[in-house]
PDB file of N, CA and C in Angstrom:
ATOM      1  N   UNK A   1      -8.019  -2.984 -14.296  1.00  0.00           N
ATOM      2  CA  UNK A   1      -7.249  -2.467 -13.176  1.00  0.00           C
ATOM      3  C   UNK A   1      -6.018  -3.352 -12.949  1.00  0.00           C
ATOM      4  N   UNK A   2      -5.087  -2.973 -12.716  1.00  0.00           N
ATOM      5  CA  UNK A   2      -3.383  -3.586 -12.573  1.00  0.00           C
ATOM      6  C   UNK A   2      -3.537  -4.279 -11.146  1.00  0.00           C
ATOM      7  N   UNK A   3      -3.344  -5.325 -11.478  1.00  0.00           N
ATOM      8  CA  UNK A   3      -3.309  -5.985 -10.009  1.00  0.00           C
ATOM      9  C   UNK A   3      -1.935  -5.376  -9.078  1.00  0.00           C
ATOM     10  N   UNK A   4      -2.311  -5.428  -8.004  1.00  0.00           N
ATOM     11  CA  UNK A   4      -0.678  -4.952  -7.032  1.00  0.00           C
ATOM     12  C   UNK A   4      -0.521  -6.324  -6.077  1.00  0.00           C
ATOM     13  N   UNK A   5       1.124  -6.169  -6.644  1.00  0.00           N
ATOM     14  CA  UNK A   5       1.793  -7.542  -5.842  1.00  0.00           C
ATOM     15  C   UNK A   5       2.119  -6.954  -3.843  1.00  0.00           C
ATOM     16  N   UNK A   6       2.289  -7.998  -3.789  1.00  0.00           N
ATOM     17  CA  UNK A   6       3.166  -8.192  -2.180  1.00  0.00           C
ATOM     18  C   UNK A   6       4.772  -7.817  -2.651  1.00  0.00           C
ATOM     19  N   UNK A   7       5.194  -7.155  -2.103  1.00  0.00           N
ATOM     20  CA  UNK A   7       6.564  -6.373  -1.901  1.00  0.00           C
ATOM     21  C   UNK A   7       7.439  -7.776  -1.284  1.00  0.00           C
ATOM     22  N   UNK A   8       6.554  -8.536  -0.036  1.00  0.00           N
ATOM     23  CA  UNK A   8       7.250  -9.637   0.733  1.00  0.00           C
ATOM     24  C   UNK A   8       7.506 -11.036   0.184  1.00  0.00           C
ATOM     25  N   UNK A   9       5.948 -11.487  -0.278  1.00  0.00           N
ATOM     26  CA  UNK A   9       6.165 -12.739  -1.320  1.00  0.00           C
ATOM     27  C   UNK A   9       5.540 -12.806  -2.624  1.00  0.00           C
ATOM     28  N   UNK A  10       5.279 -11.605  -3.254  1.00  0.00           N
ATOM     29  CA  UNK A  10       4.769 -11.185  -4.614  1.00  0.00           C
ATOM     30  C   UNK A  10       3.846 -12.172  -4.780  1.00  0.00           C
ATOM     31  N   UNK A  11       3.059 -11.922  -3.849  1.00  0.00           N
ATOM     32  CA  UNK A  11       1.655 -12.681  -4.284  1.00  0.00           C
ATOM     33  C   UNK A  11       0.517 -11.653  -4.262  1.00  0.00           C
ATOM     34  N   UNK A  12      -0.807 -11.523  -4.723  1.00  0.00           N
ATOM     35  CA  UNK A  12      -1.986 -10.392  -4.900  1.00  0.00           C
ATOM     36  C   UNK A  12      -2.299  -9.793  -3.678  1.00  0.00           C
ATOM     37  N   UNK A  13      -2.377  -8.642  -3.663  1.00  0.00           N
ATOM     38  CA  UNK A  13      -2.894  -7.817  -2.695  1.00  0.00           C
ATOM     39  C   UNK A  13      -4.010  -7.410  -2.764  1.00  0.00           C
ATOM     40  N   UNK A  14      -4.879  -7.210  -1.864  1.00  0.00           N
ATOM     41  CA  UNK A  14      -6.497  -7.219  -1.623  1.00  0.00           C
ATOM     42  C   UNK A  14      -6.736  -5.831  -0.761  1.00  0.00           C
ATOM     43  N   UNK A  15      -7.240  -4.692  -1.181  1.00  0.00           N
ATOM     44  CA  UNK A  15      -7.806  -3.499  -0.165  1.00  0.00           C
ATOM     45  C   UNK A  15      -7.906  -3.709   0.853  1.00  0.00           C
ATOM     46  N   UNK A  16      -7.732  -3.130   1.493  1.00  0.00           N
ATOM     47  CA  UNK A  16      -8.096  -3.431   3.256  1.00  0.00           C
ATOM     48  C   UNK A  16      -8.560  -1.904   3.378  1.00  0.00           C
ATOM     49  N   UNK A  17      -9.602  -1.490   4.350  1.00  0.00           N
ATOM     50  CA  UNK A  17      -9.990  -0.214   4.889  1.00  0.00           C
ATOM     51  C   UNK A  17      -9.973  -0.684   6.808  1.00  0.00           C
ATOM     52  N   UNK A  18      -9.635   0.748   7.748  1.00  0.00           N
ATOM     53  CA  UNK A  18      -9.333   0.669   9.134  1.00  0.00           C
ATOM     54  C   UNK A  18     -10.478   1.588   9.405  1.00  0.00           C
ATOM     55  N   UNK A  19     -12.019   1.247   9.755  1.00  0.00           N
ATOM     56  CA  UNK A  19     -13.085   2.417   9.994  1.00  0.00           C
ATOM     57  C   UNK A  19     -12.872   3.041  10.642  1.00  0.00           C
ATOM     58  N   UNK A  20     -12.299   2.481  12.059  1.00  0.00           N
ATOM     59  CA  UNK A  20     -11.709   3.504  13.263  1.00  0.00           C
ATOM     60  C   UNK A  20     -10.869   4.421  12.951  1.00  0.00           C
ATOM     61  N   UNK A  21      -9.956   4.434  11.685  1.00  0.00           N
ATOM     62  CA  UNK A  21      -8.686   5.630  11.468  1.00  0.00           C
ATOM     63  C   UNK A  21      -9.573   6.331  10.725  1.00  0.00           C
ATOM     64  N   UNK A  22     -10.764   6.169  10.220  1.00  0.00           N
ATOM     65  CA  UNK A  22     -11.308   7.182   9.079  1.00  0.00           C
ATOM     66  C   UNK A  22     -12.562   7.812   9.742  1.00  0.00           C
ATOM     67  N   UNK A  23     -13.062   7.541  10.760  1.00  0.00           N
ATOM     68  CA  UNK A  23     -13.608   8.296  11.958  1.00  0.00           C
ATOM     69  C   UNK A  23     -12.852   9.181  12.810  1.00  0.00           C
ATOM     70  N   UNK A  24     -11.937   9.078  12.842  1.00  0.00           N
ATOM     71  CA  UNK A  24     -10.960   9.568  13.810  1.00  0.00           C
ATOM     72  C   UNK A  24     -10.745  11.200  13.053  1.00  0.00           C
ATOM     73  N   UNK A  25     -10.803  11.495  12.090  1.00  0.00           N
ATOM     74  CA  UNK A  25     -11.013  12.785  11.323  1.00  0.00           C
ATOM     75  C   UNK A  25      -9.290  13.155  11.429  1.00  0.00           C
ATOM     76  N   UNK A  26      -9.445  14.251  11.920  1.00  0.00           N
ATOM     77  CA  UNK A  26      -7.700  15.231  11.309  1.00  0.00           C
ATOM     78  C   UNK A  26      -6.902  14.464  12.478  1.00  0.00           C
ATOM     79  N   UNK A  27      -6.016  14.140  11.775  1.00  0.00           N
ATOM     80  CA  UNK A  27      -4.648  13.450  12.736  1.00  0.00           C
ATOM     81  C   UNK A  27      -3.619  14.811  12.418  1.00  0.00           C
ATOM     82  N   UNK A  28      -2.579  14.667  13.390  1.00  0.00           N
ATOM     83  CA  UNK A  28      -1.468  15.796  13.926  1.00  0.00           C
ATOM     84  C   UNK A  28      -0.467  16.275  12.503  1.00  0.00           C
ATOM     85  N   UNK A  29      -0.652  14.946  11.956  1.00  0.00           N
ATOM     86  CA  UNK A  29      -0.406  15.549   9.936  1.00  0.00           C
ATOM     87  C   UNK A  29      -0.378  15.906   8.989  1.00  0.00           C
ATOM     88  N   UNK A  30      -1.659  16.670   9.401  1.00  0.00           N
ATOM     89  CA  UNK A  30      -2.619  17.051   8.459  1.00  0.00           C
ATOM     90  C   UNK A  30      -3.386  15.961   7.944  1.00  0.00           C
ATOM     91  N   UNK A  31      -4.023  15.183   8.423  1.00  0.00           N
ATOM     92  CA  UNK A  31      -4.521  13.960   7.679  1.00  0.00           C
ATOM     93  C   UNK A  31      -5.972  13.968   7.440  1.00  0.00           C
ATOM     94  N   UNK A  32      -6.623  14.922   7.621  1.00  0.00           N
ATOM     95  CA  UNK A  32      -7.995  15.410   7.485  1.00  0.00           C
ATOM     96  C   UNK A  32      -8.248  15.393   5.780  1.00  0.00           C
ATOM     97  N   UNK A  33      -9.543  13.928   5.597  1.00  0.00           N
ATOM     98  CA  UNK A  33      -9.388  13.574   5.051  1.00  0.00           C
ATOM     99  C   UNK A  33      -8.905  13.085   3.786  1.00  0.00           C
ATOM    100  N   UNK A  34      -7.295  12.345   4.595  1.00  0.00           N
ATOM    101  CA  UNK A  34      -6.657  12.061   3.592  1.00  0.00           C
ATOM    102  C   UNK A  34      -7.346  10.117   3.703  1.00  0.00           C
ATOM    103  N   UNK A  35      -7.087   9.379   2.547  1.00  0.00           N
ATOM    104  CA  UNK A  35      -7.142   8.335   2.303  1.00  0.00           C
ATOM    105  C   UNK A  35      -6.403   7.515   3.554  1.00  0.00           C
ATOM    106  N   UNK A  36      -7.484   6.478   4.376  1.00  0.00           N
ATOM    107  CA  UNK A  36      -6.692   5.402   4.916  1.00  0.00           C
ATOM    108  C   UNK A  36      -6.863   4.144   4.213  1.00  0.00           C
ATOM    109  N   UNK A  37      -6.406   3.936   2.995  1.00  0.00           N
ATOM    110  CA  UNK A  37      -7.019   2.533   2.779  1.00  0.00           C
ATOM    111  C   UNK A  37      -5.725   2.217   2.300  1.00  0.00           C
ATOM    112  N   UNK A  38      -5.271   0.707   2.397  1.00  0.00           N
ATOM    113  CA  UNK A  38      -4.183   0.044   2.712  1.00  0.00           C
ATOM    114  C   UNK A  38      -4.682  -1.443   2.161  1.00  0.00           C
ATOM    115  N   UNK A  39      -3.367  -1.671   1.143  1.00  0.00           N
ATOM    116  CA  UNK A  39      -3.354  -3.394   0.400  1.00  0.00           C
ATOM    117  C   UNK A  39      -2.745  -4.457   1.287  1.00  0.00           C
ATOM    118  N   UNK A  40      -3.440  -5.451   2.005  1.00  0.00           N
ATOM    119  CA  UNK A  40      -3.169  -6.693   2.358  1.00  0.00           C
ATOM    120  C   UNK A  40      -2.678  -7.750   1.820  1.00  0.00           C
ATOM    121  N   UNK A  41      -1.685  -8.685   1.851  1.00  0.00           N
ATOM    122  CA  UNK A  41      -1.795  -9.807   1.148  1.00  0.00           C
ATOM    123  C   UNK A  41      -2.207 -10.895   2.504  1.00  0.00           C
ATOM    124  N   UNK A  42      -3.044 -11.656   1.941  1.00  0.00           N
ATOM    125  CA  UNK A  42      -3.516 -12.942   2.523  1.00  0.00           C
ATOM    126  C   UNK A  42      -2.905 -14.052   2.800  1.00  0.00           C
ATOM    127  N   UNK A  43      -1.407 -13.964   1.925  1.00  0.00           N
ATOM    128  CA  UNK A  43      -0.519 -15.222   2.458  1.00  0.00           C
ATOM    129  C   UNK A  43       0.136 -14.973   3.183  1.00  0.00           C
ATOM    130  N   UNK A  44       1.056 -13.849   3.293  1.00  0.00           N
ATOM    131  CA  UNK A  44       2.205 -13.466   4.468  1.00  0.00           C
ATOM    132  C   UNK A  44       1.176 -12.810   5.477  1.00  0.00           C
ATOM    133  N   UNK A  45       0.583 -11.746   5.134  1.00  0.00           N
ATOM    134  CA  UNK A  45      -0.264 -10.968   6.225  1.00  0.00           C
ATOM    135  C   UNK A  45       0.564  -9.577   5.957  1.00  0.00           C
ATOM    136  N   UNK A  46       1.357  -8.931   5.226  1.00  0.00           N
ATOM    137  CA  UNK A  46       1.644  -8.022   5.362  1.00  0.00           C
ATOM    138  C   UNK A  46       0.690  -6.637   4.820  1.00  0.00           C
ATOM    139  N   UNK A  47       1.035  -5.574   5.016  1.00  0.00           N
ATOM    140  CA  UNK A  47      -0.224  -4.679   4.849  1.00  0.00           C
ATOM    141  C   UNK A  47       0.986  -3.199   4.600  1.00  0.00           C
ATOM    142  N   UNK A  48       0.314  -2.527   3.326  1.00  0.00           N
ATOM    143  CA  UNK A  48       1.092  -2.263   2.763  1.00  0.00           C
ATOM    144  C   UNK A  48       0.364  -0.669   2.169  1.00  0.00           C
ATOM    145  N   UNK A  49       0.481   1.007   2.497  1.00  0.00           N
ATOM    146  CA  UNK A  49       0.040   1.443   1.623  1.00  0.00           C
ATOM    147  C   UNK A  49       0.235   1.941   0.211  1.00  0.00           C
ATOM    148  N   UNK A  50      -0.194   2.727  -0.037  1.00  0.00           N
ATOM    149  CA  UNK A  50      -0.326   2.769  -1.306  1.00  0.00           C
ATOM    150  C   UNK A  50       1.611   3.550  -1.987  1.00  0.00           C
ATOM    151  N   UNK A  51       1.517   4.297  -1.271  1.00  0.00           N
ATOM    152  CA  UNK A  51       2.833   5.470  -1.192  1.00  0.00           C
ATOM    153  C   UNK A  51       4.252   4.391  -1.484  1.00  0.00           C
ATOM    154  N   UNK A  52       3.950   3.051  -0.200  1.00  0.00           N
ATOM    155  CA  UNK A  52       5.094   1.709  -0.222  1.00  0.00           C
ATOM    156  C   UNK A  52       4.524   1.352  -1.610  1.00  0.00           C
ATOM    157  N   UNK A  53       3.935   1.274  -2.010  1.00  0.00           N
ATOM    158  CA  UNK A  53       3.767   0.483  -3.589  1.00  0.00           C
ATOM    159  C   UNK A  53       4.373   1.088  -4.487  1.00  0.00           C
ATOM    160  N   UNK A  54       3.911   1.904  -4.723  1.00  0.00           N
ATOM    161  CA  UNK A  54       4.836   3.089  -5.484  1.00  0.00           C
ATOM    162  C   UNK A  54       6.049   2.923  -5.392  1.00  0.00           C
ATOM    163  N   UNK A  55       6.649   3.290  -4.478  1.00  0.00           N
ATOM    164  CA  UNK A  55       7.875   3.227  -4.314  1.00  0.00           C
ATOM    165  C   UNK A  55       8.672   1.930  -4.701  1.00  0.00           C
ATOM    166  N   UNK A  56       8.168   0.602  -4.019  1.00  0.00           N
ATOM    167  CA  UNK A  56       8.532  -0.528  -4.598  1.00  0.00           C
ATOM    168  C   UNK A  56       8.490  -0.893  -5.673  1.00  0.00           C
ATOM    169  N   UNK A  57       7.252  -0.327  -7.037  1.00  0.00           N
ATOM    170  CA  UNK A  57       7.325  -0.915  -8.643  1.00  0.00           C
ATOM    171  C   UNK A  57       8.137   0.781  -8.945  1.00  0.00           C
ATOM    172  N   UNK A  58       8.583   1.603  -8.427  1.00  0.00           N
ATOM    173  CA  UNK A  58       9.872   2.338  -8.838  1.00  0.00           C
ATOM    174  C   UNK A  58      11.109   1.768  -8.614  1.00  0.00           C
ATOM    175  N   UNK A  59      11.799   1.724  -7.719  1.00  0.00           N
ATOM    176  CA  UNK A  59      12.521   0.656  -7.293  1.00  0.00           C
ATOM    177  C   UNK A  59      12.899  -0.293  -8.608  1.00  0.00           C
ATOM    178  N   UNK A  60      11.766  -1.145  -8.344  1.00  0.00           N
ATOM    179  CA  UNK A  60      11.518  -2.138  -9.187  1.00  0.00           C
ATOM    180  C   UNK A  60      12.120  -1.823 -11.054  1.00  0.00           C
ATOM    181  N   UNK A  61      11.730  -1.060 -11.430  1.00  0.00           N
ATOM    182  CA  UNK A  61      11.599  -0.619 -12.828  1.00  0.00           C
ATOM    183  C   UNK A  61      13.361  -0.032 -12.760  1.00  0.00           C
ATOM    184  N   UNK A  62      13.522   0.597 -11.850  1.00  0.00           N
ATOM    185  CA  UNK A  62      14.914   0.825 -12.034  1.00  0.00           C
ATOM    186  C   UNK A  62      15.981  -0.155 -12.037  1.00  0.00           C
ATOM    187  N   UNK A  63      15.830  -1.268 -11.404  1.00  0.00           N
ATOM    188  CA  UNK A  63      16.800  -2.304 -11.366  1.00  0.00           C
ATOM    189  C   UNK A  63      16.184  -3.062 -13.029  1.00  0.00           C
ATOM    190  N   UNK A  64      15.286  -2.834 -13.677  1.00  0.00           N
ATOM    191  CA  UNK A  64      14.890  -3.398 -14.813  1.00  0.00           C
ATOM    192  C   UNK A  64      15.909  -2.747 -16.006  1.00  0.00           C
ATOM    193  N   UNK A  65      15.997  -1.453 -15.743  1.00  0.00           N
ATOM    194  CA  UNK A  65      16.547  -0.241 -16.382  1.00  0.00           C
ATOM    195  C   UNK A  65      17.844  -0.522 -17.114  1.00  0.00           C
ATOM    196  N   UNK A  66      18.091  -0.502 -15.697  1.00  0.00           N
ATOM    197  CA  UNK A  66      19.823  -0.627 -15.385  1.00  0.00           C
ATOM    198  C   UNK A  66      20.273  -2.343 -16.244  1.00  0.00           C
ATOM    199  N   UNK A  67      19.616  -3.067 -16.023  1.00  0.00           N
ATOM    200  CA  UNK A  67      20.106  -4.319 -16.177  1.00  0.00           C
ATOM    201  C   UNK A  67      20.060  -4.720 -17.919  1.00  0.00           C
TER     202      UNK A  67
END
């Protein structure tokens, strides 16, 4: 499995799950059960889902591209 960095200080990110948001059932978004689980890093504290990851090693790969 590909480890996922911190976006803030590219250090390892660790799963985090929120039980209370995944009890909470359909939110106003349609969010009936969609995934709440969300990557932490342990040194900054930032918390990050999955959708921001994506986006950041896209990002990422494009400035690789280009250069």
């Amino acid at each position: 499995m590909e480890k996922r960095m911190c976006l803030g200080c590219g250090d390892e990110l660790a799963m985090a799950f929120n039980p209370s948001e995944n009890a909470r059932g359909a939110s106003p978004g349609g969010g009936a059960g969609k995934s709440t689980s969300k990557w932490r890093c342990s040194t900054c504290g930032q918390v990050f889902t999955a959708e921001q990851l994506r986006a950041g090693k896209r990002a990422g790969a494009n400035v690789v591209e280009h250069t």
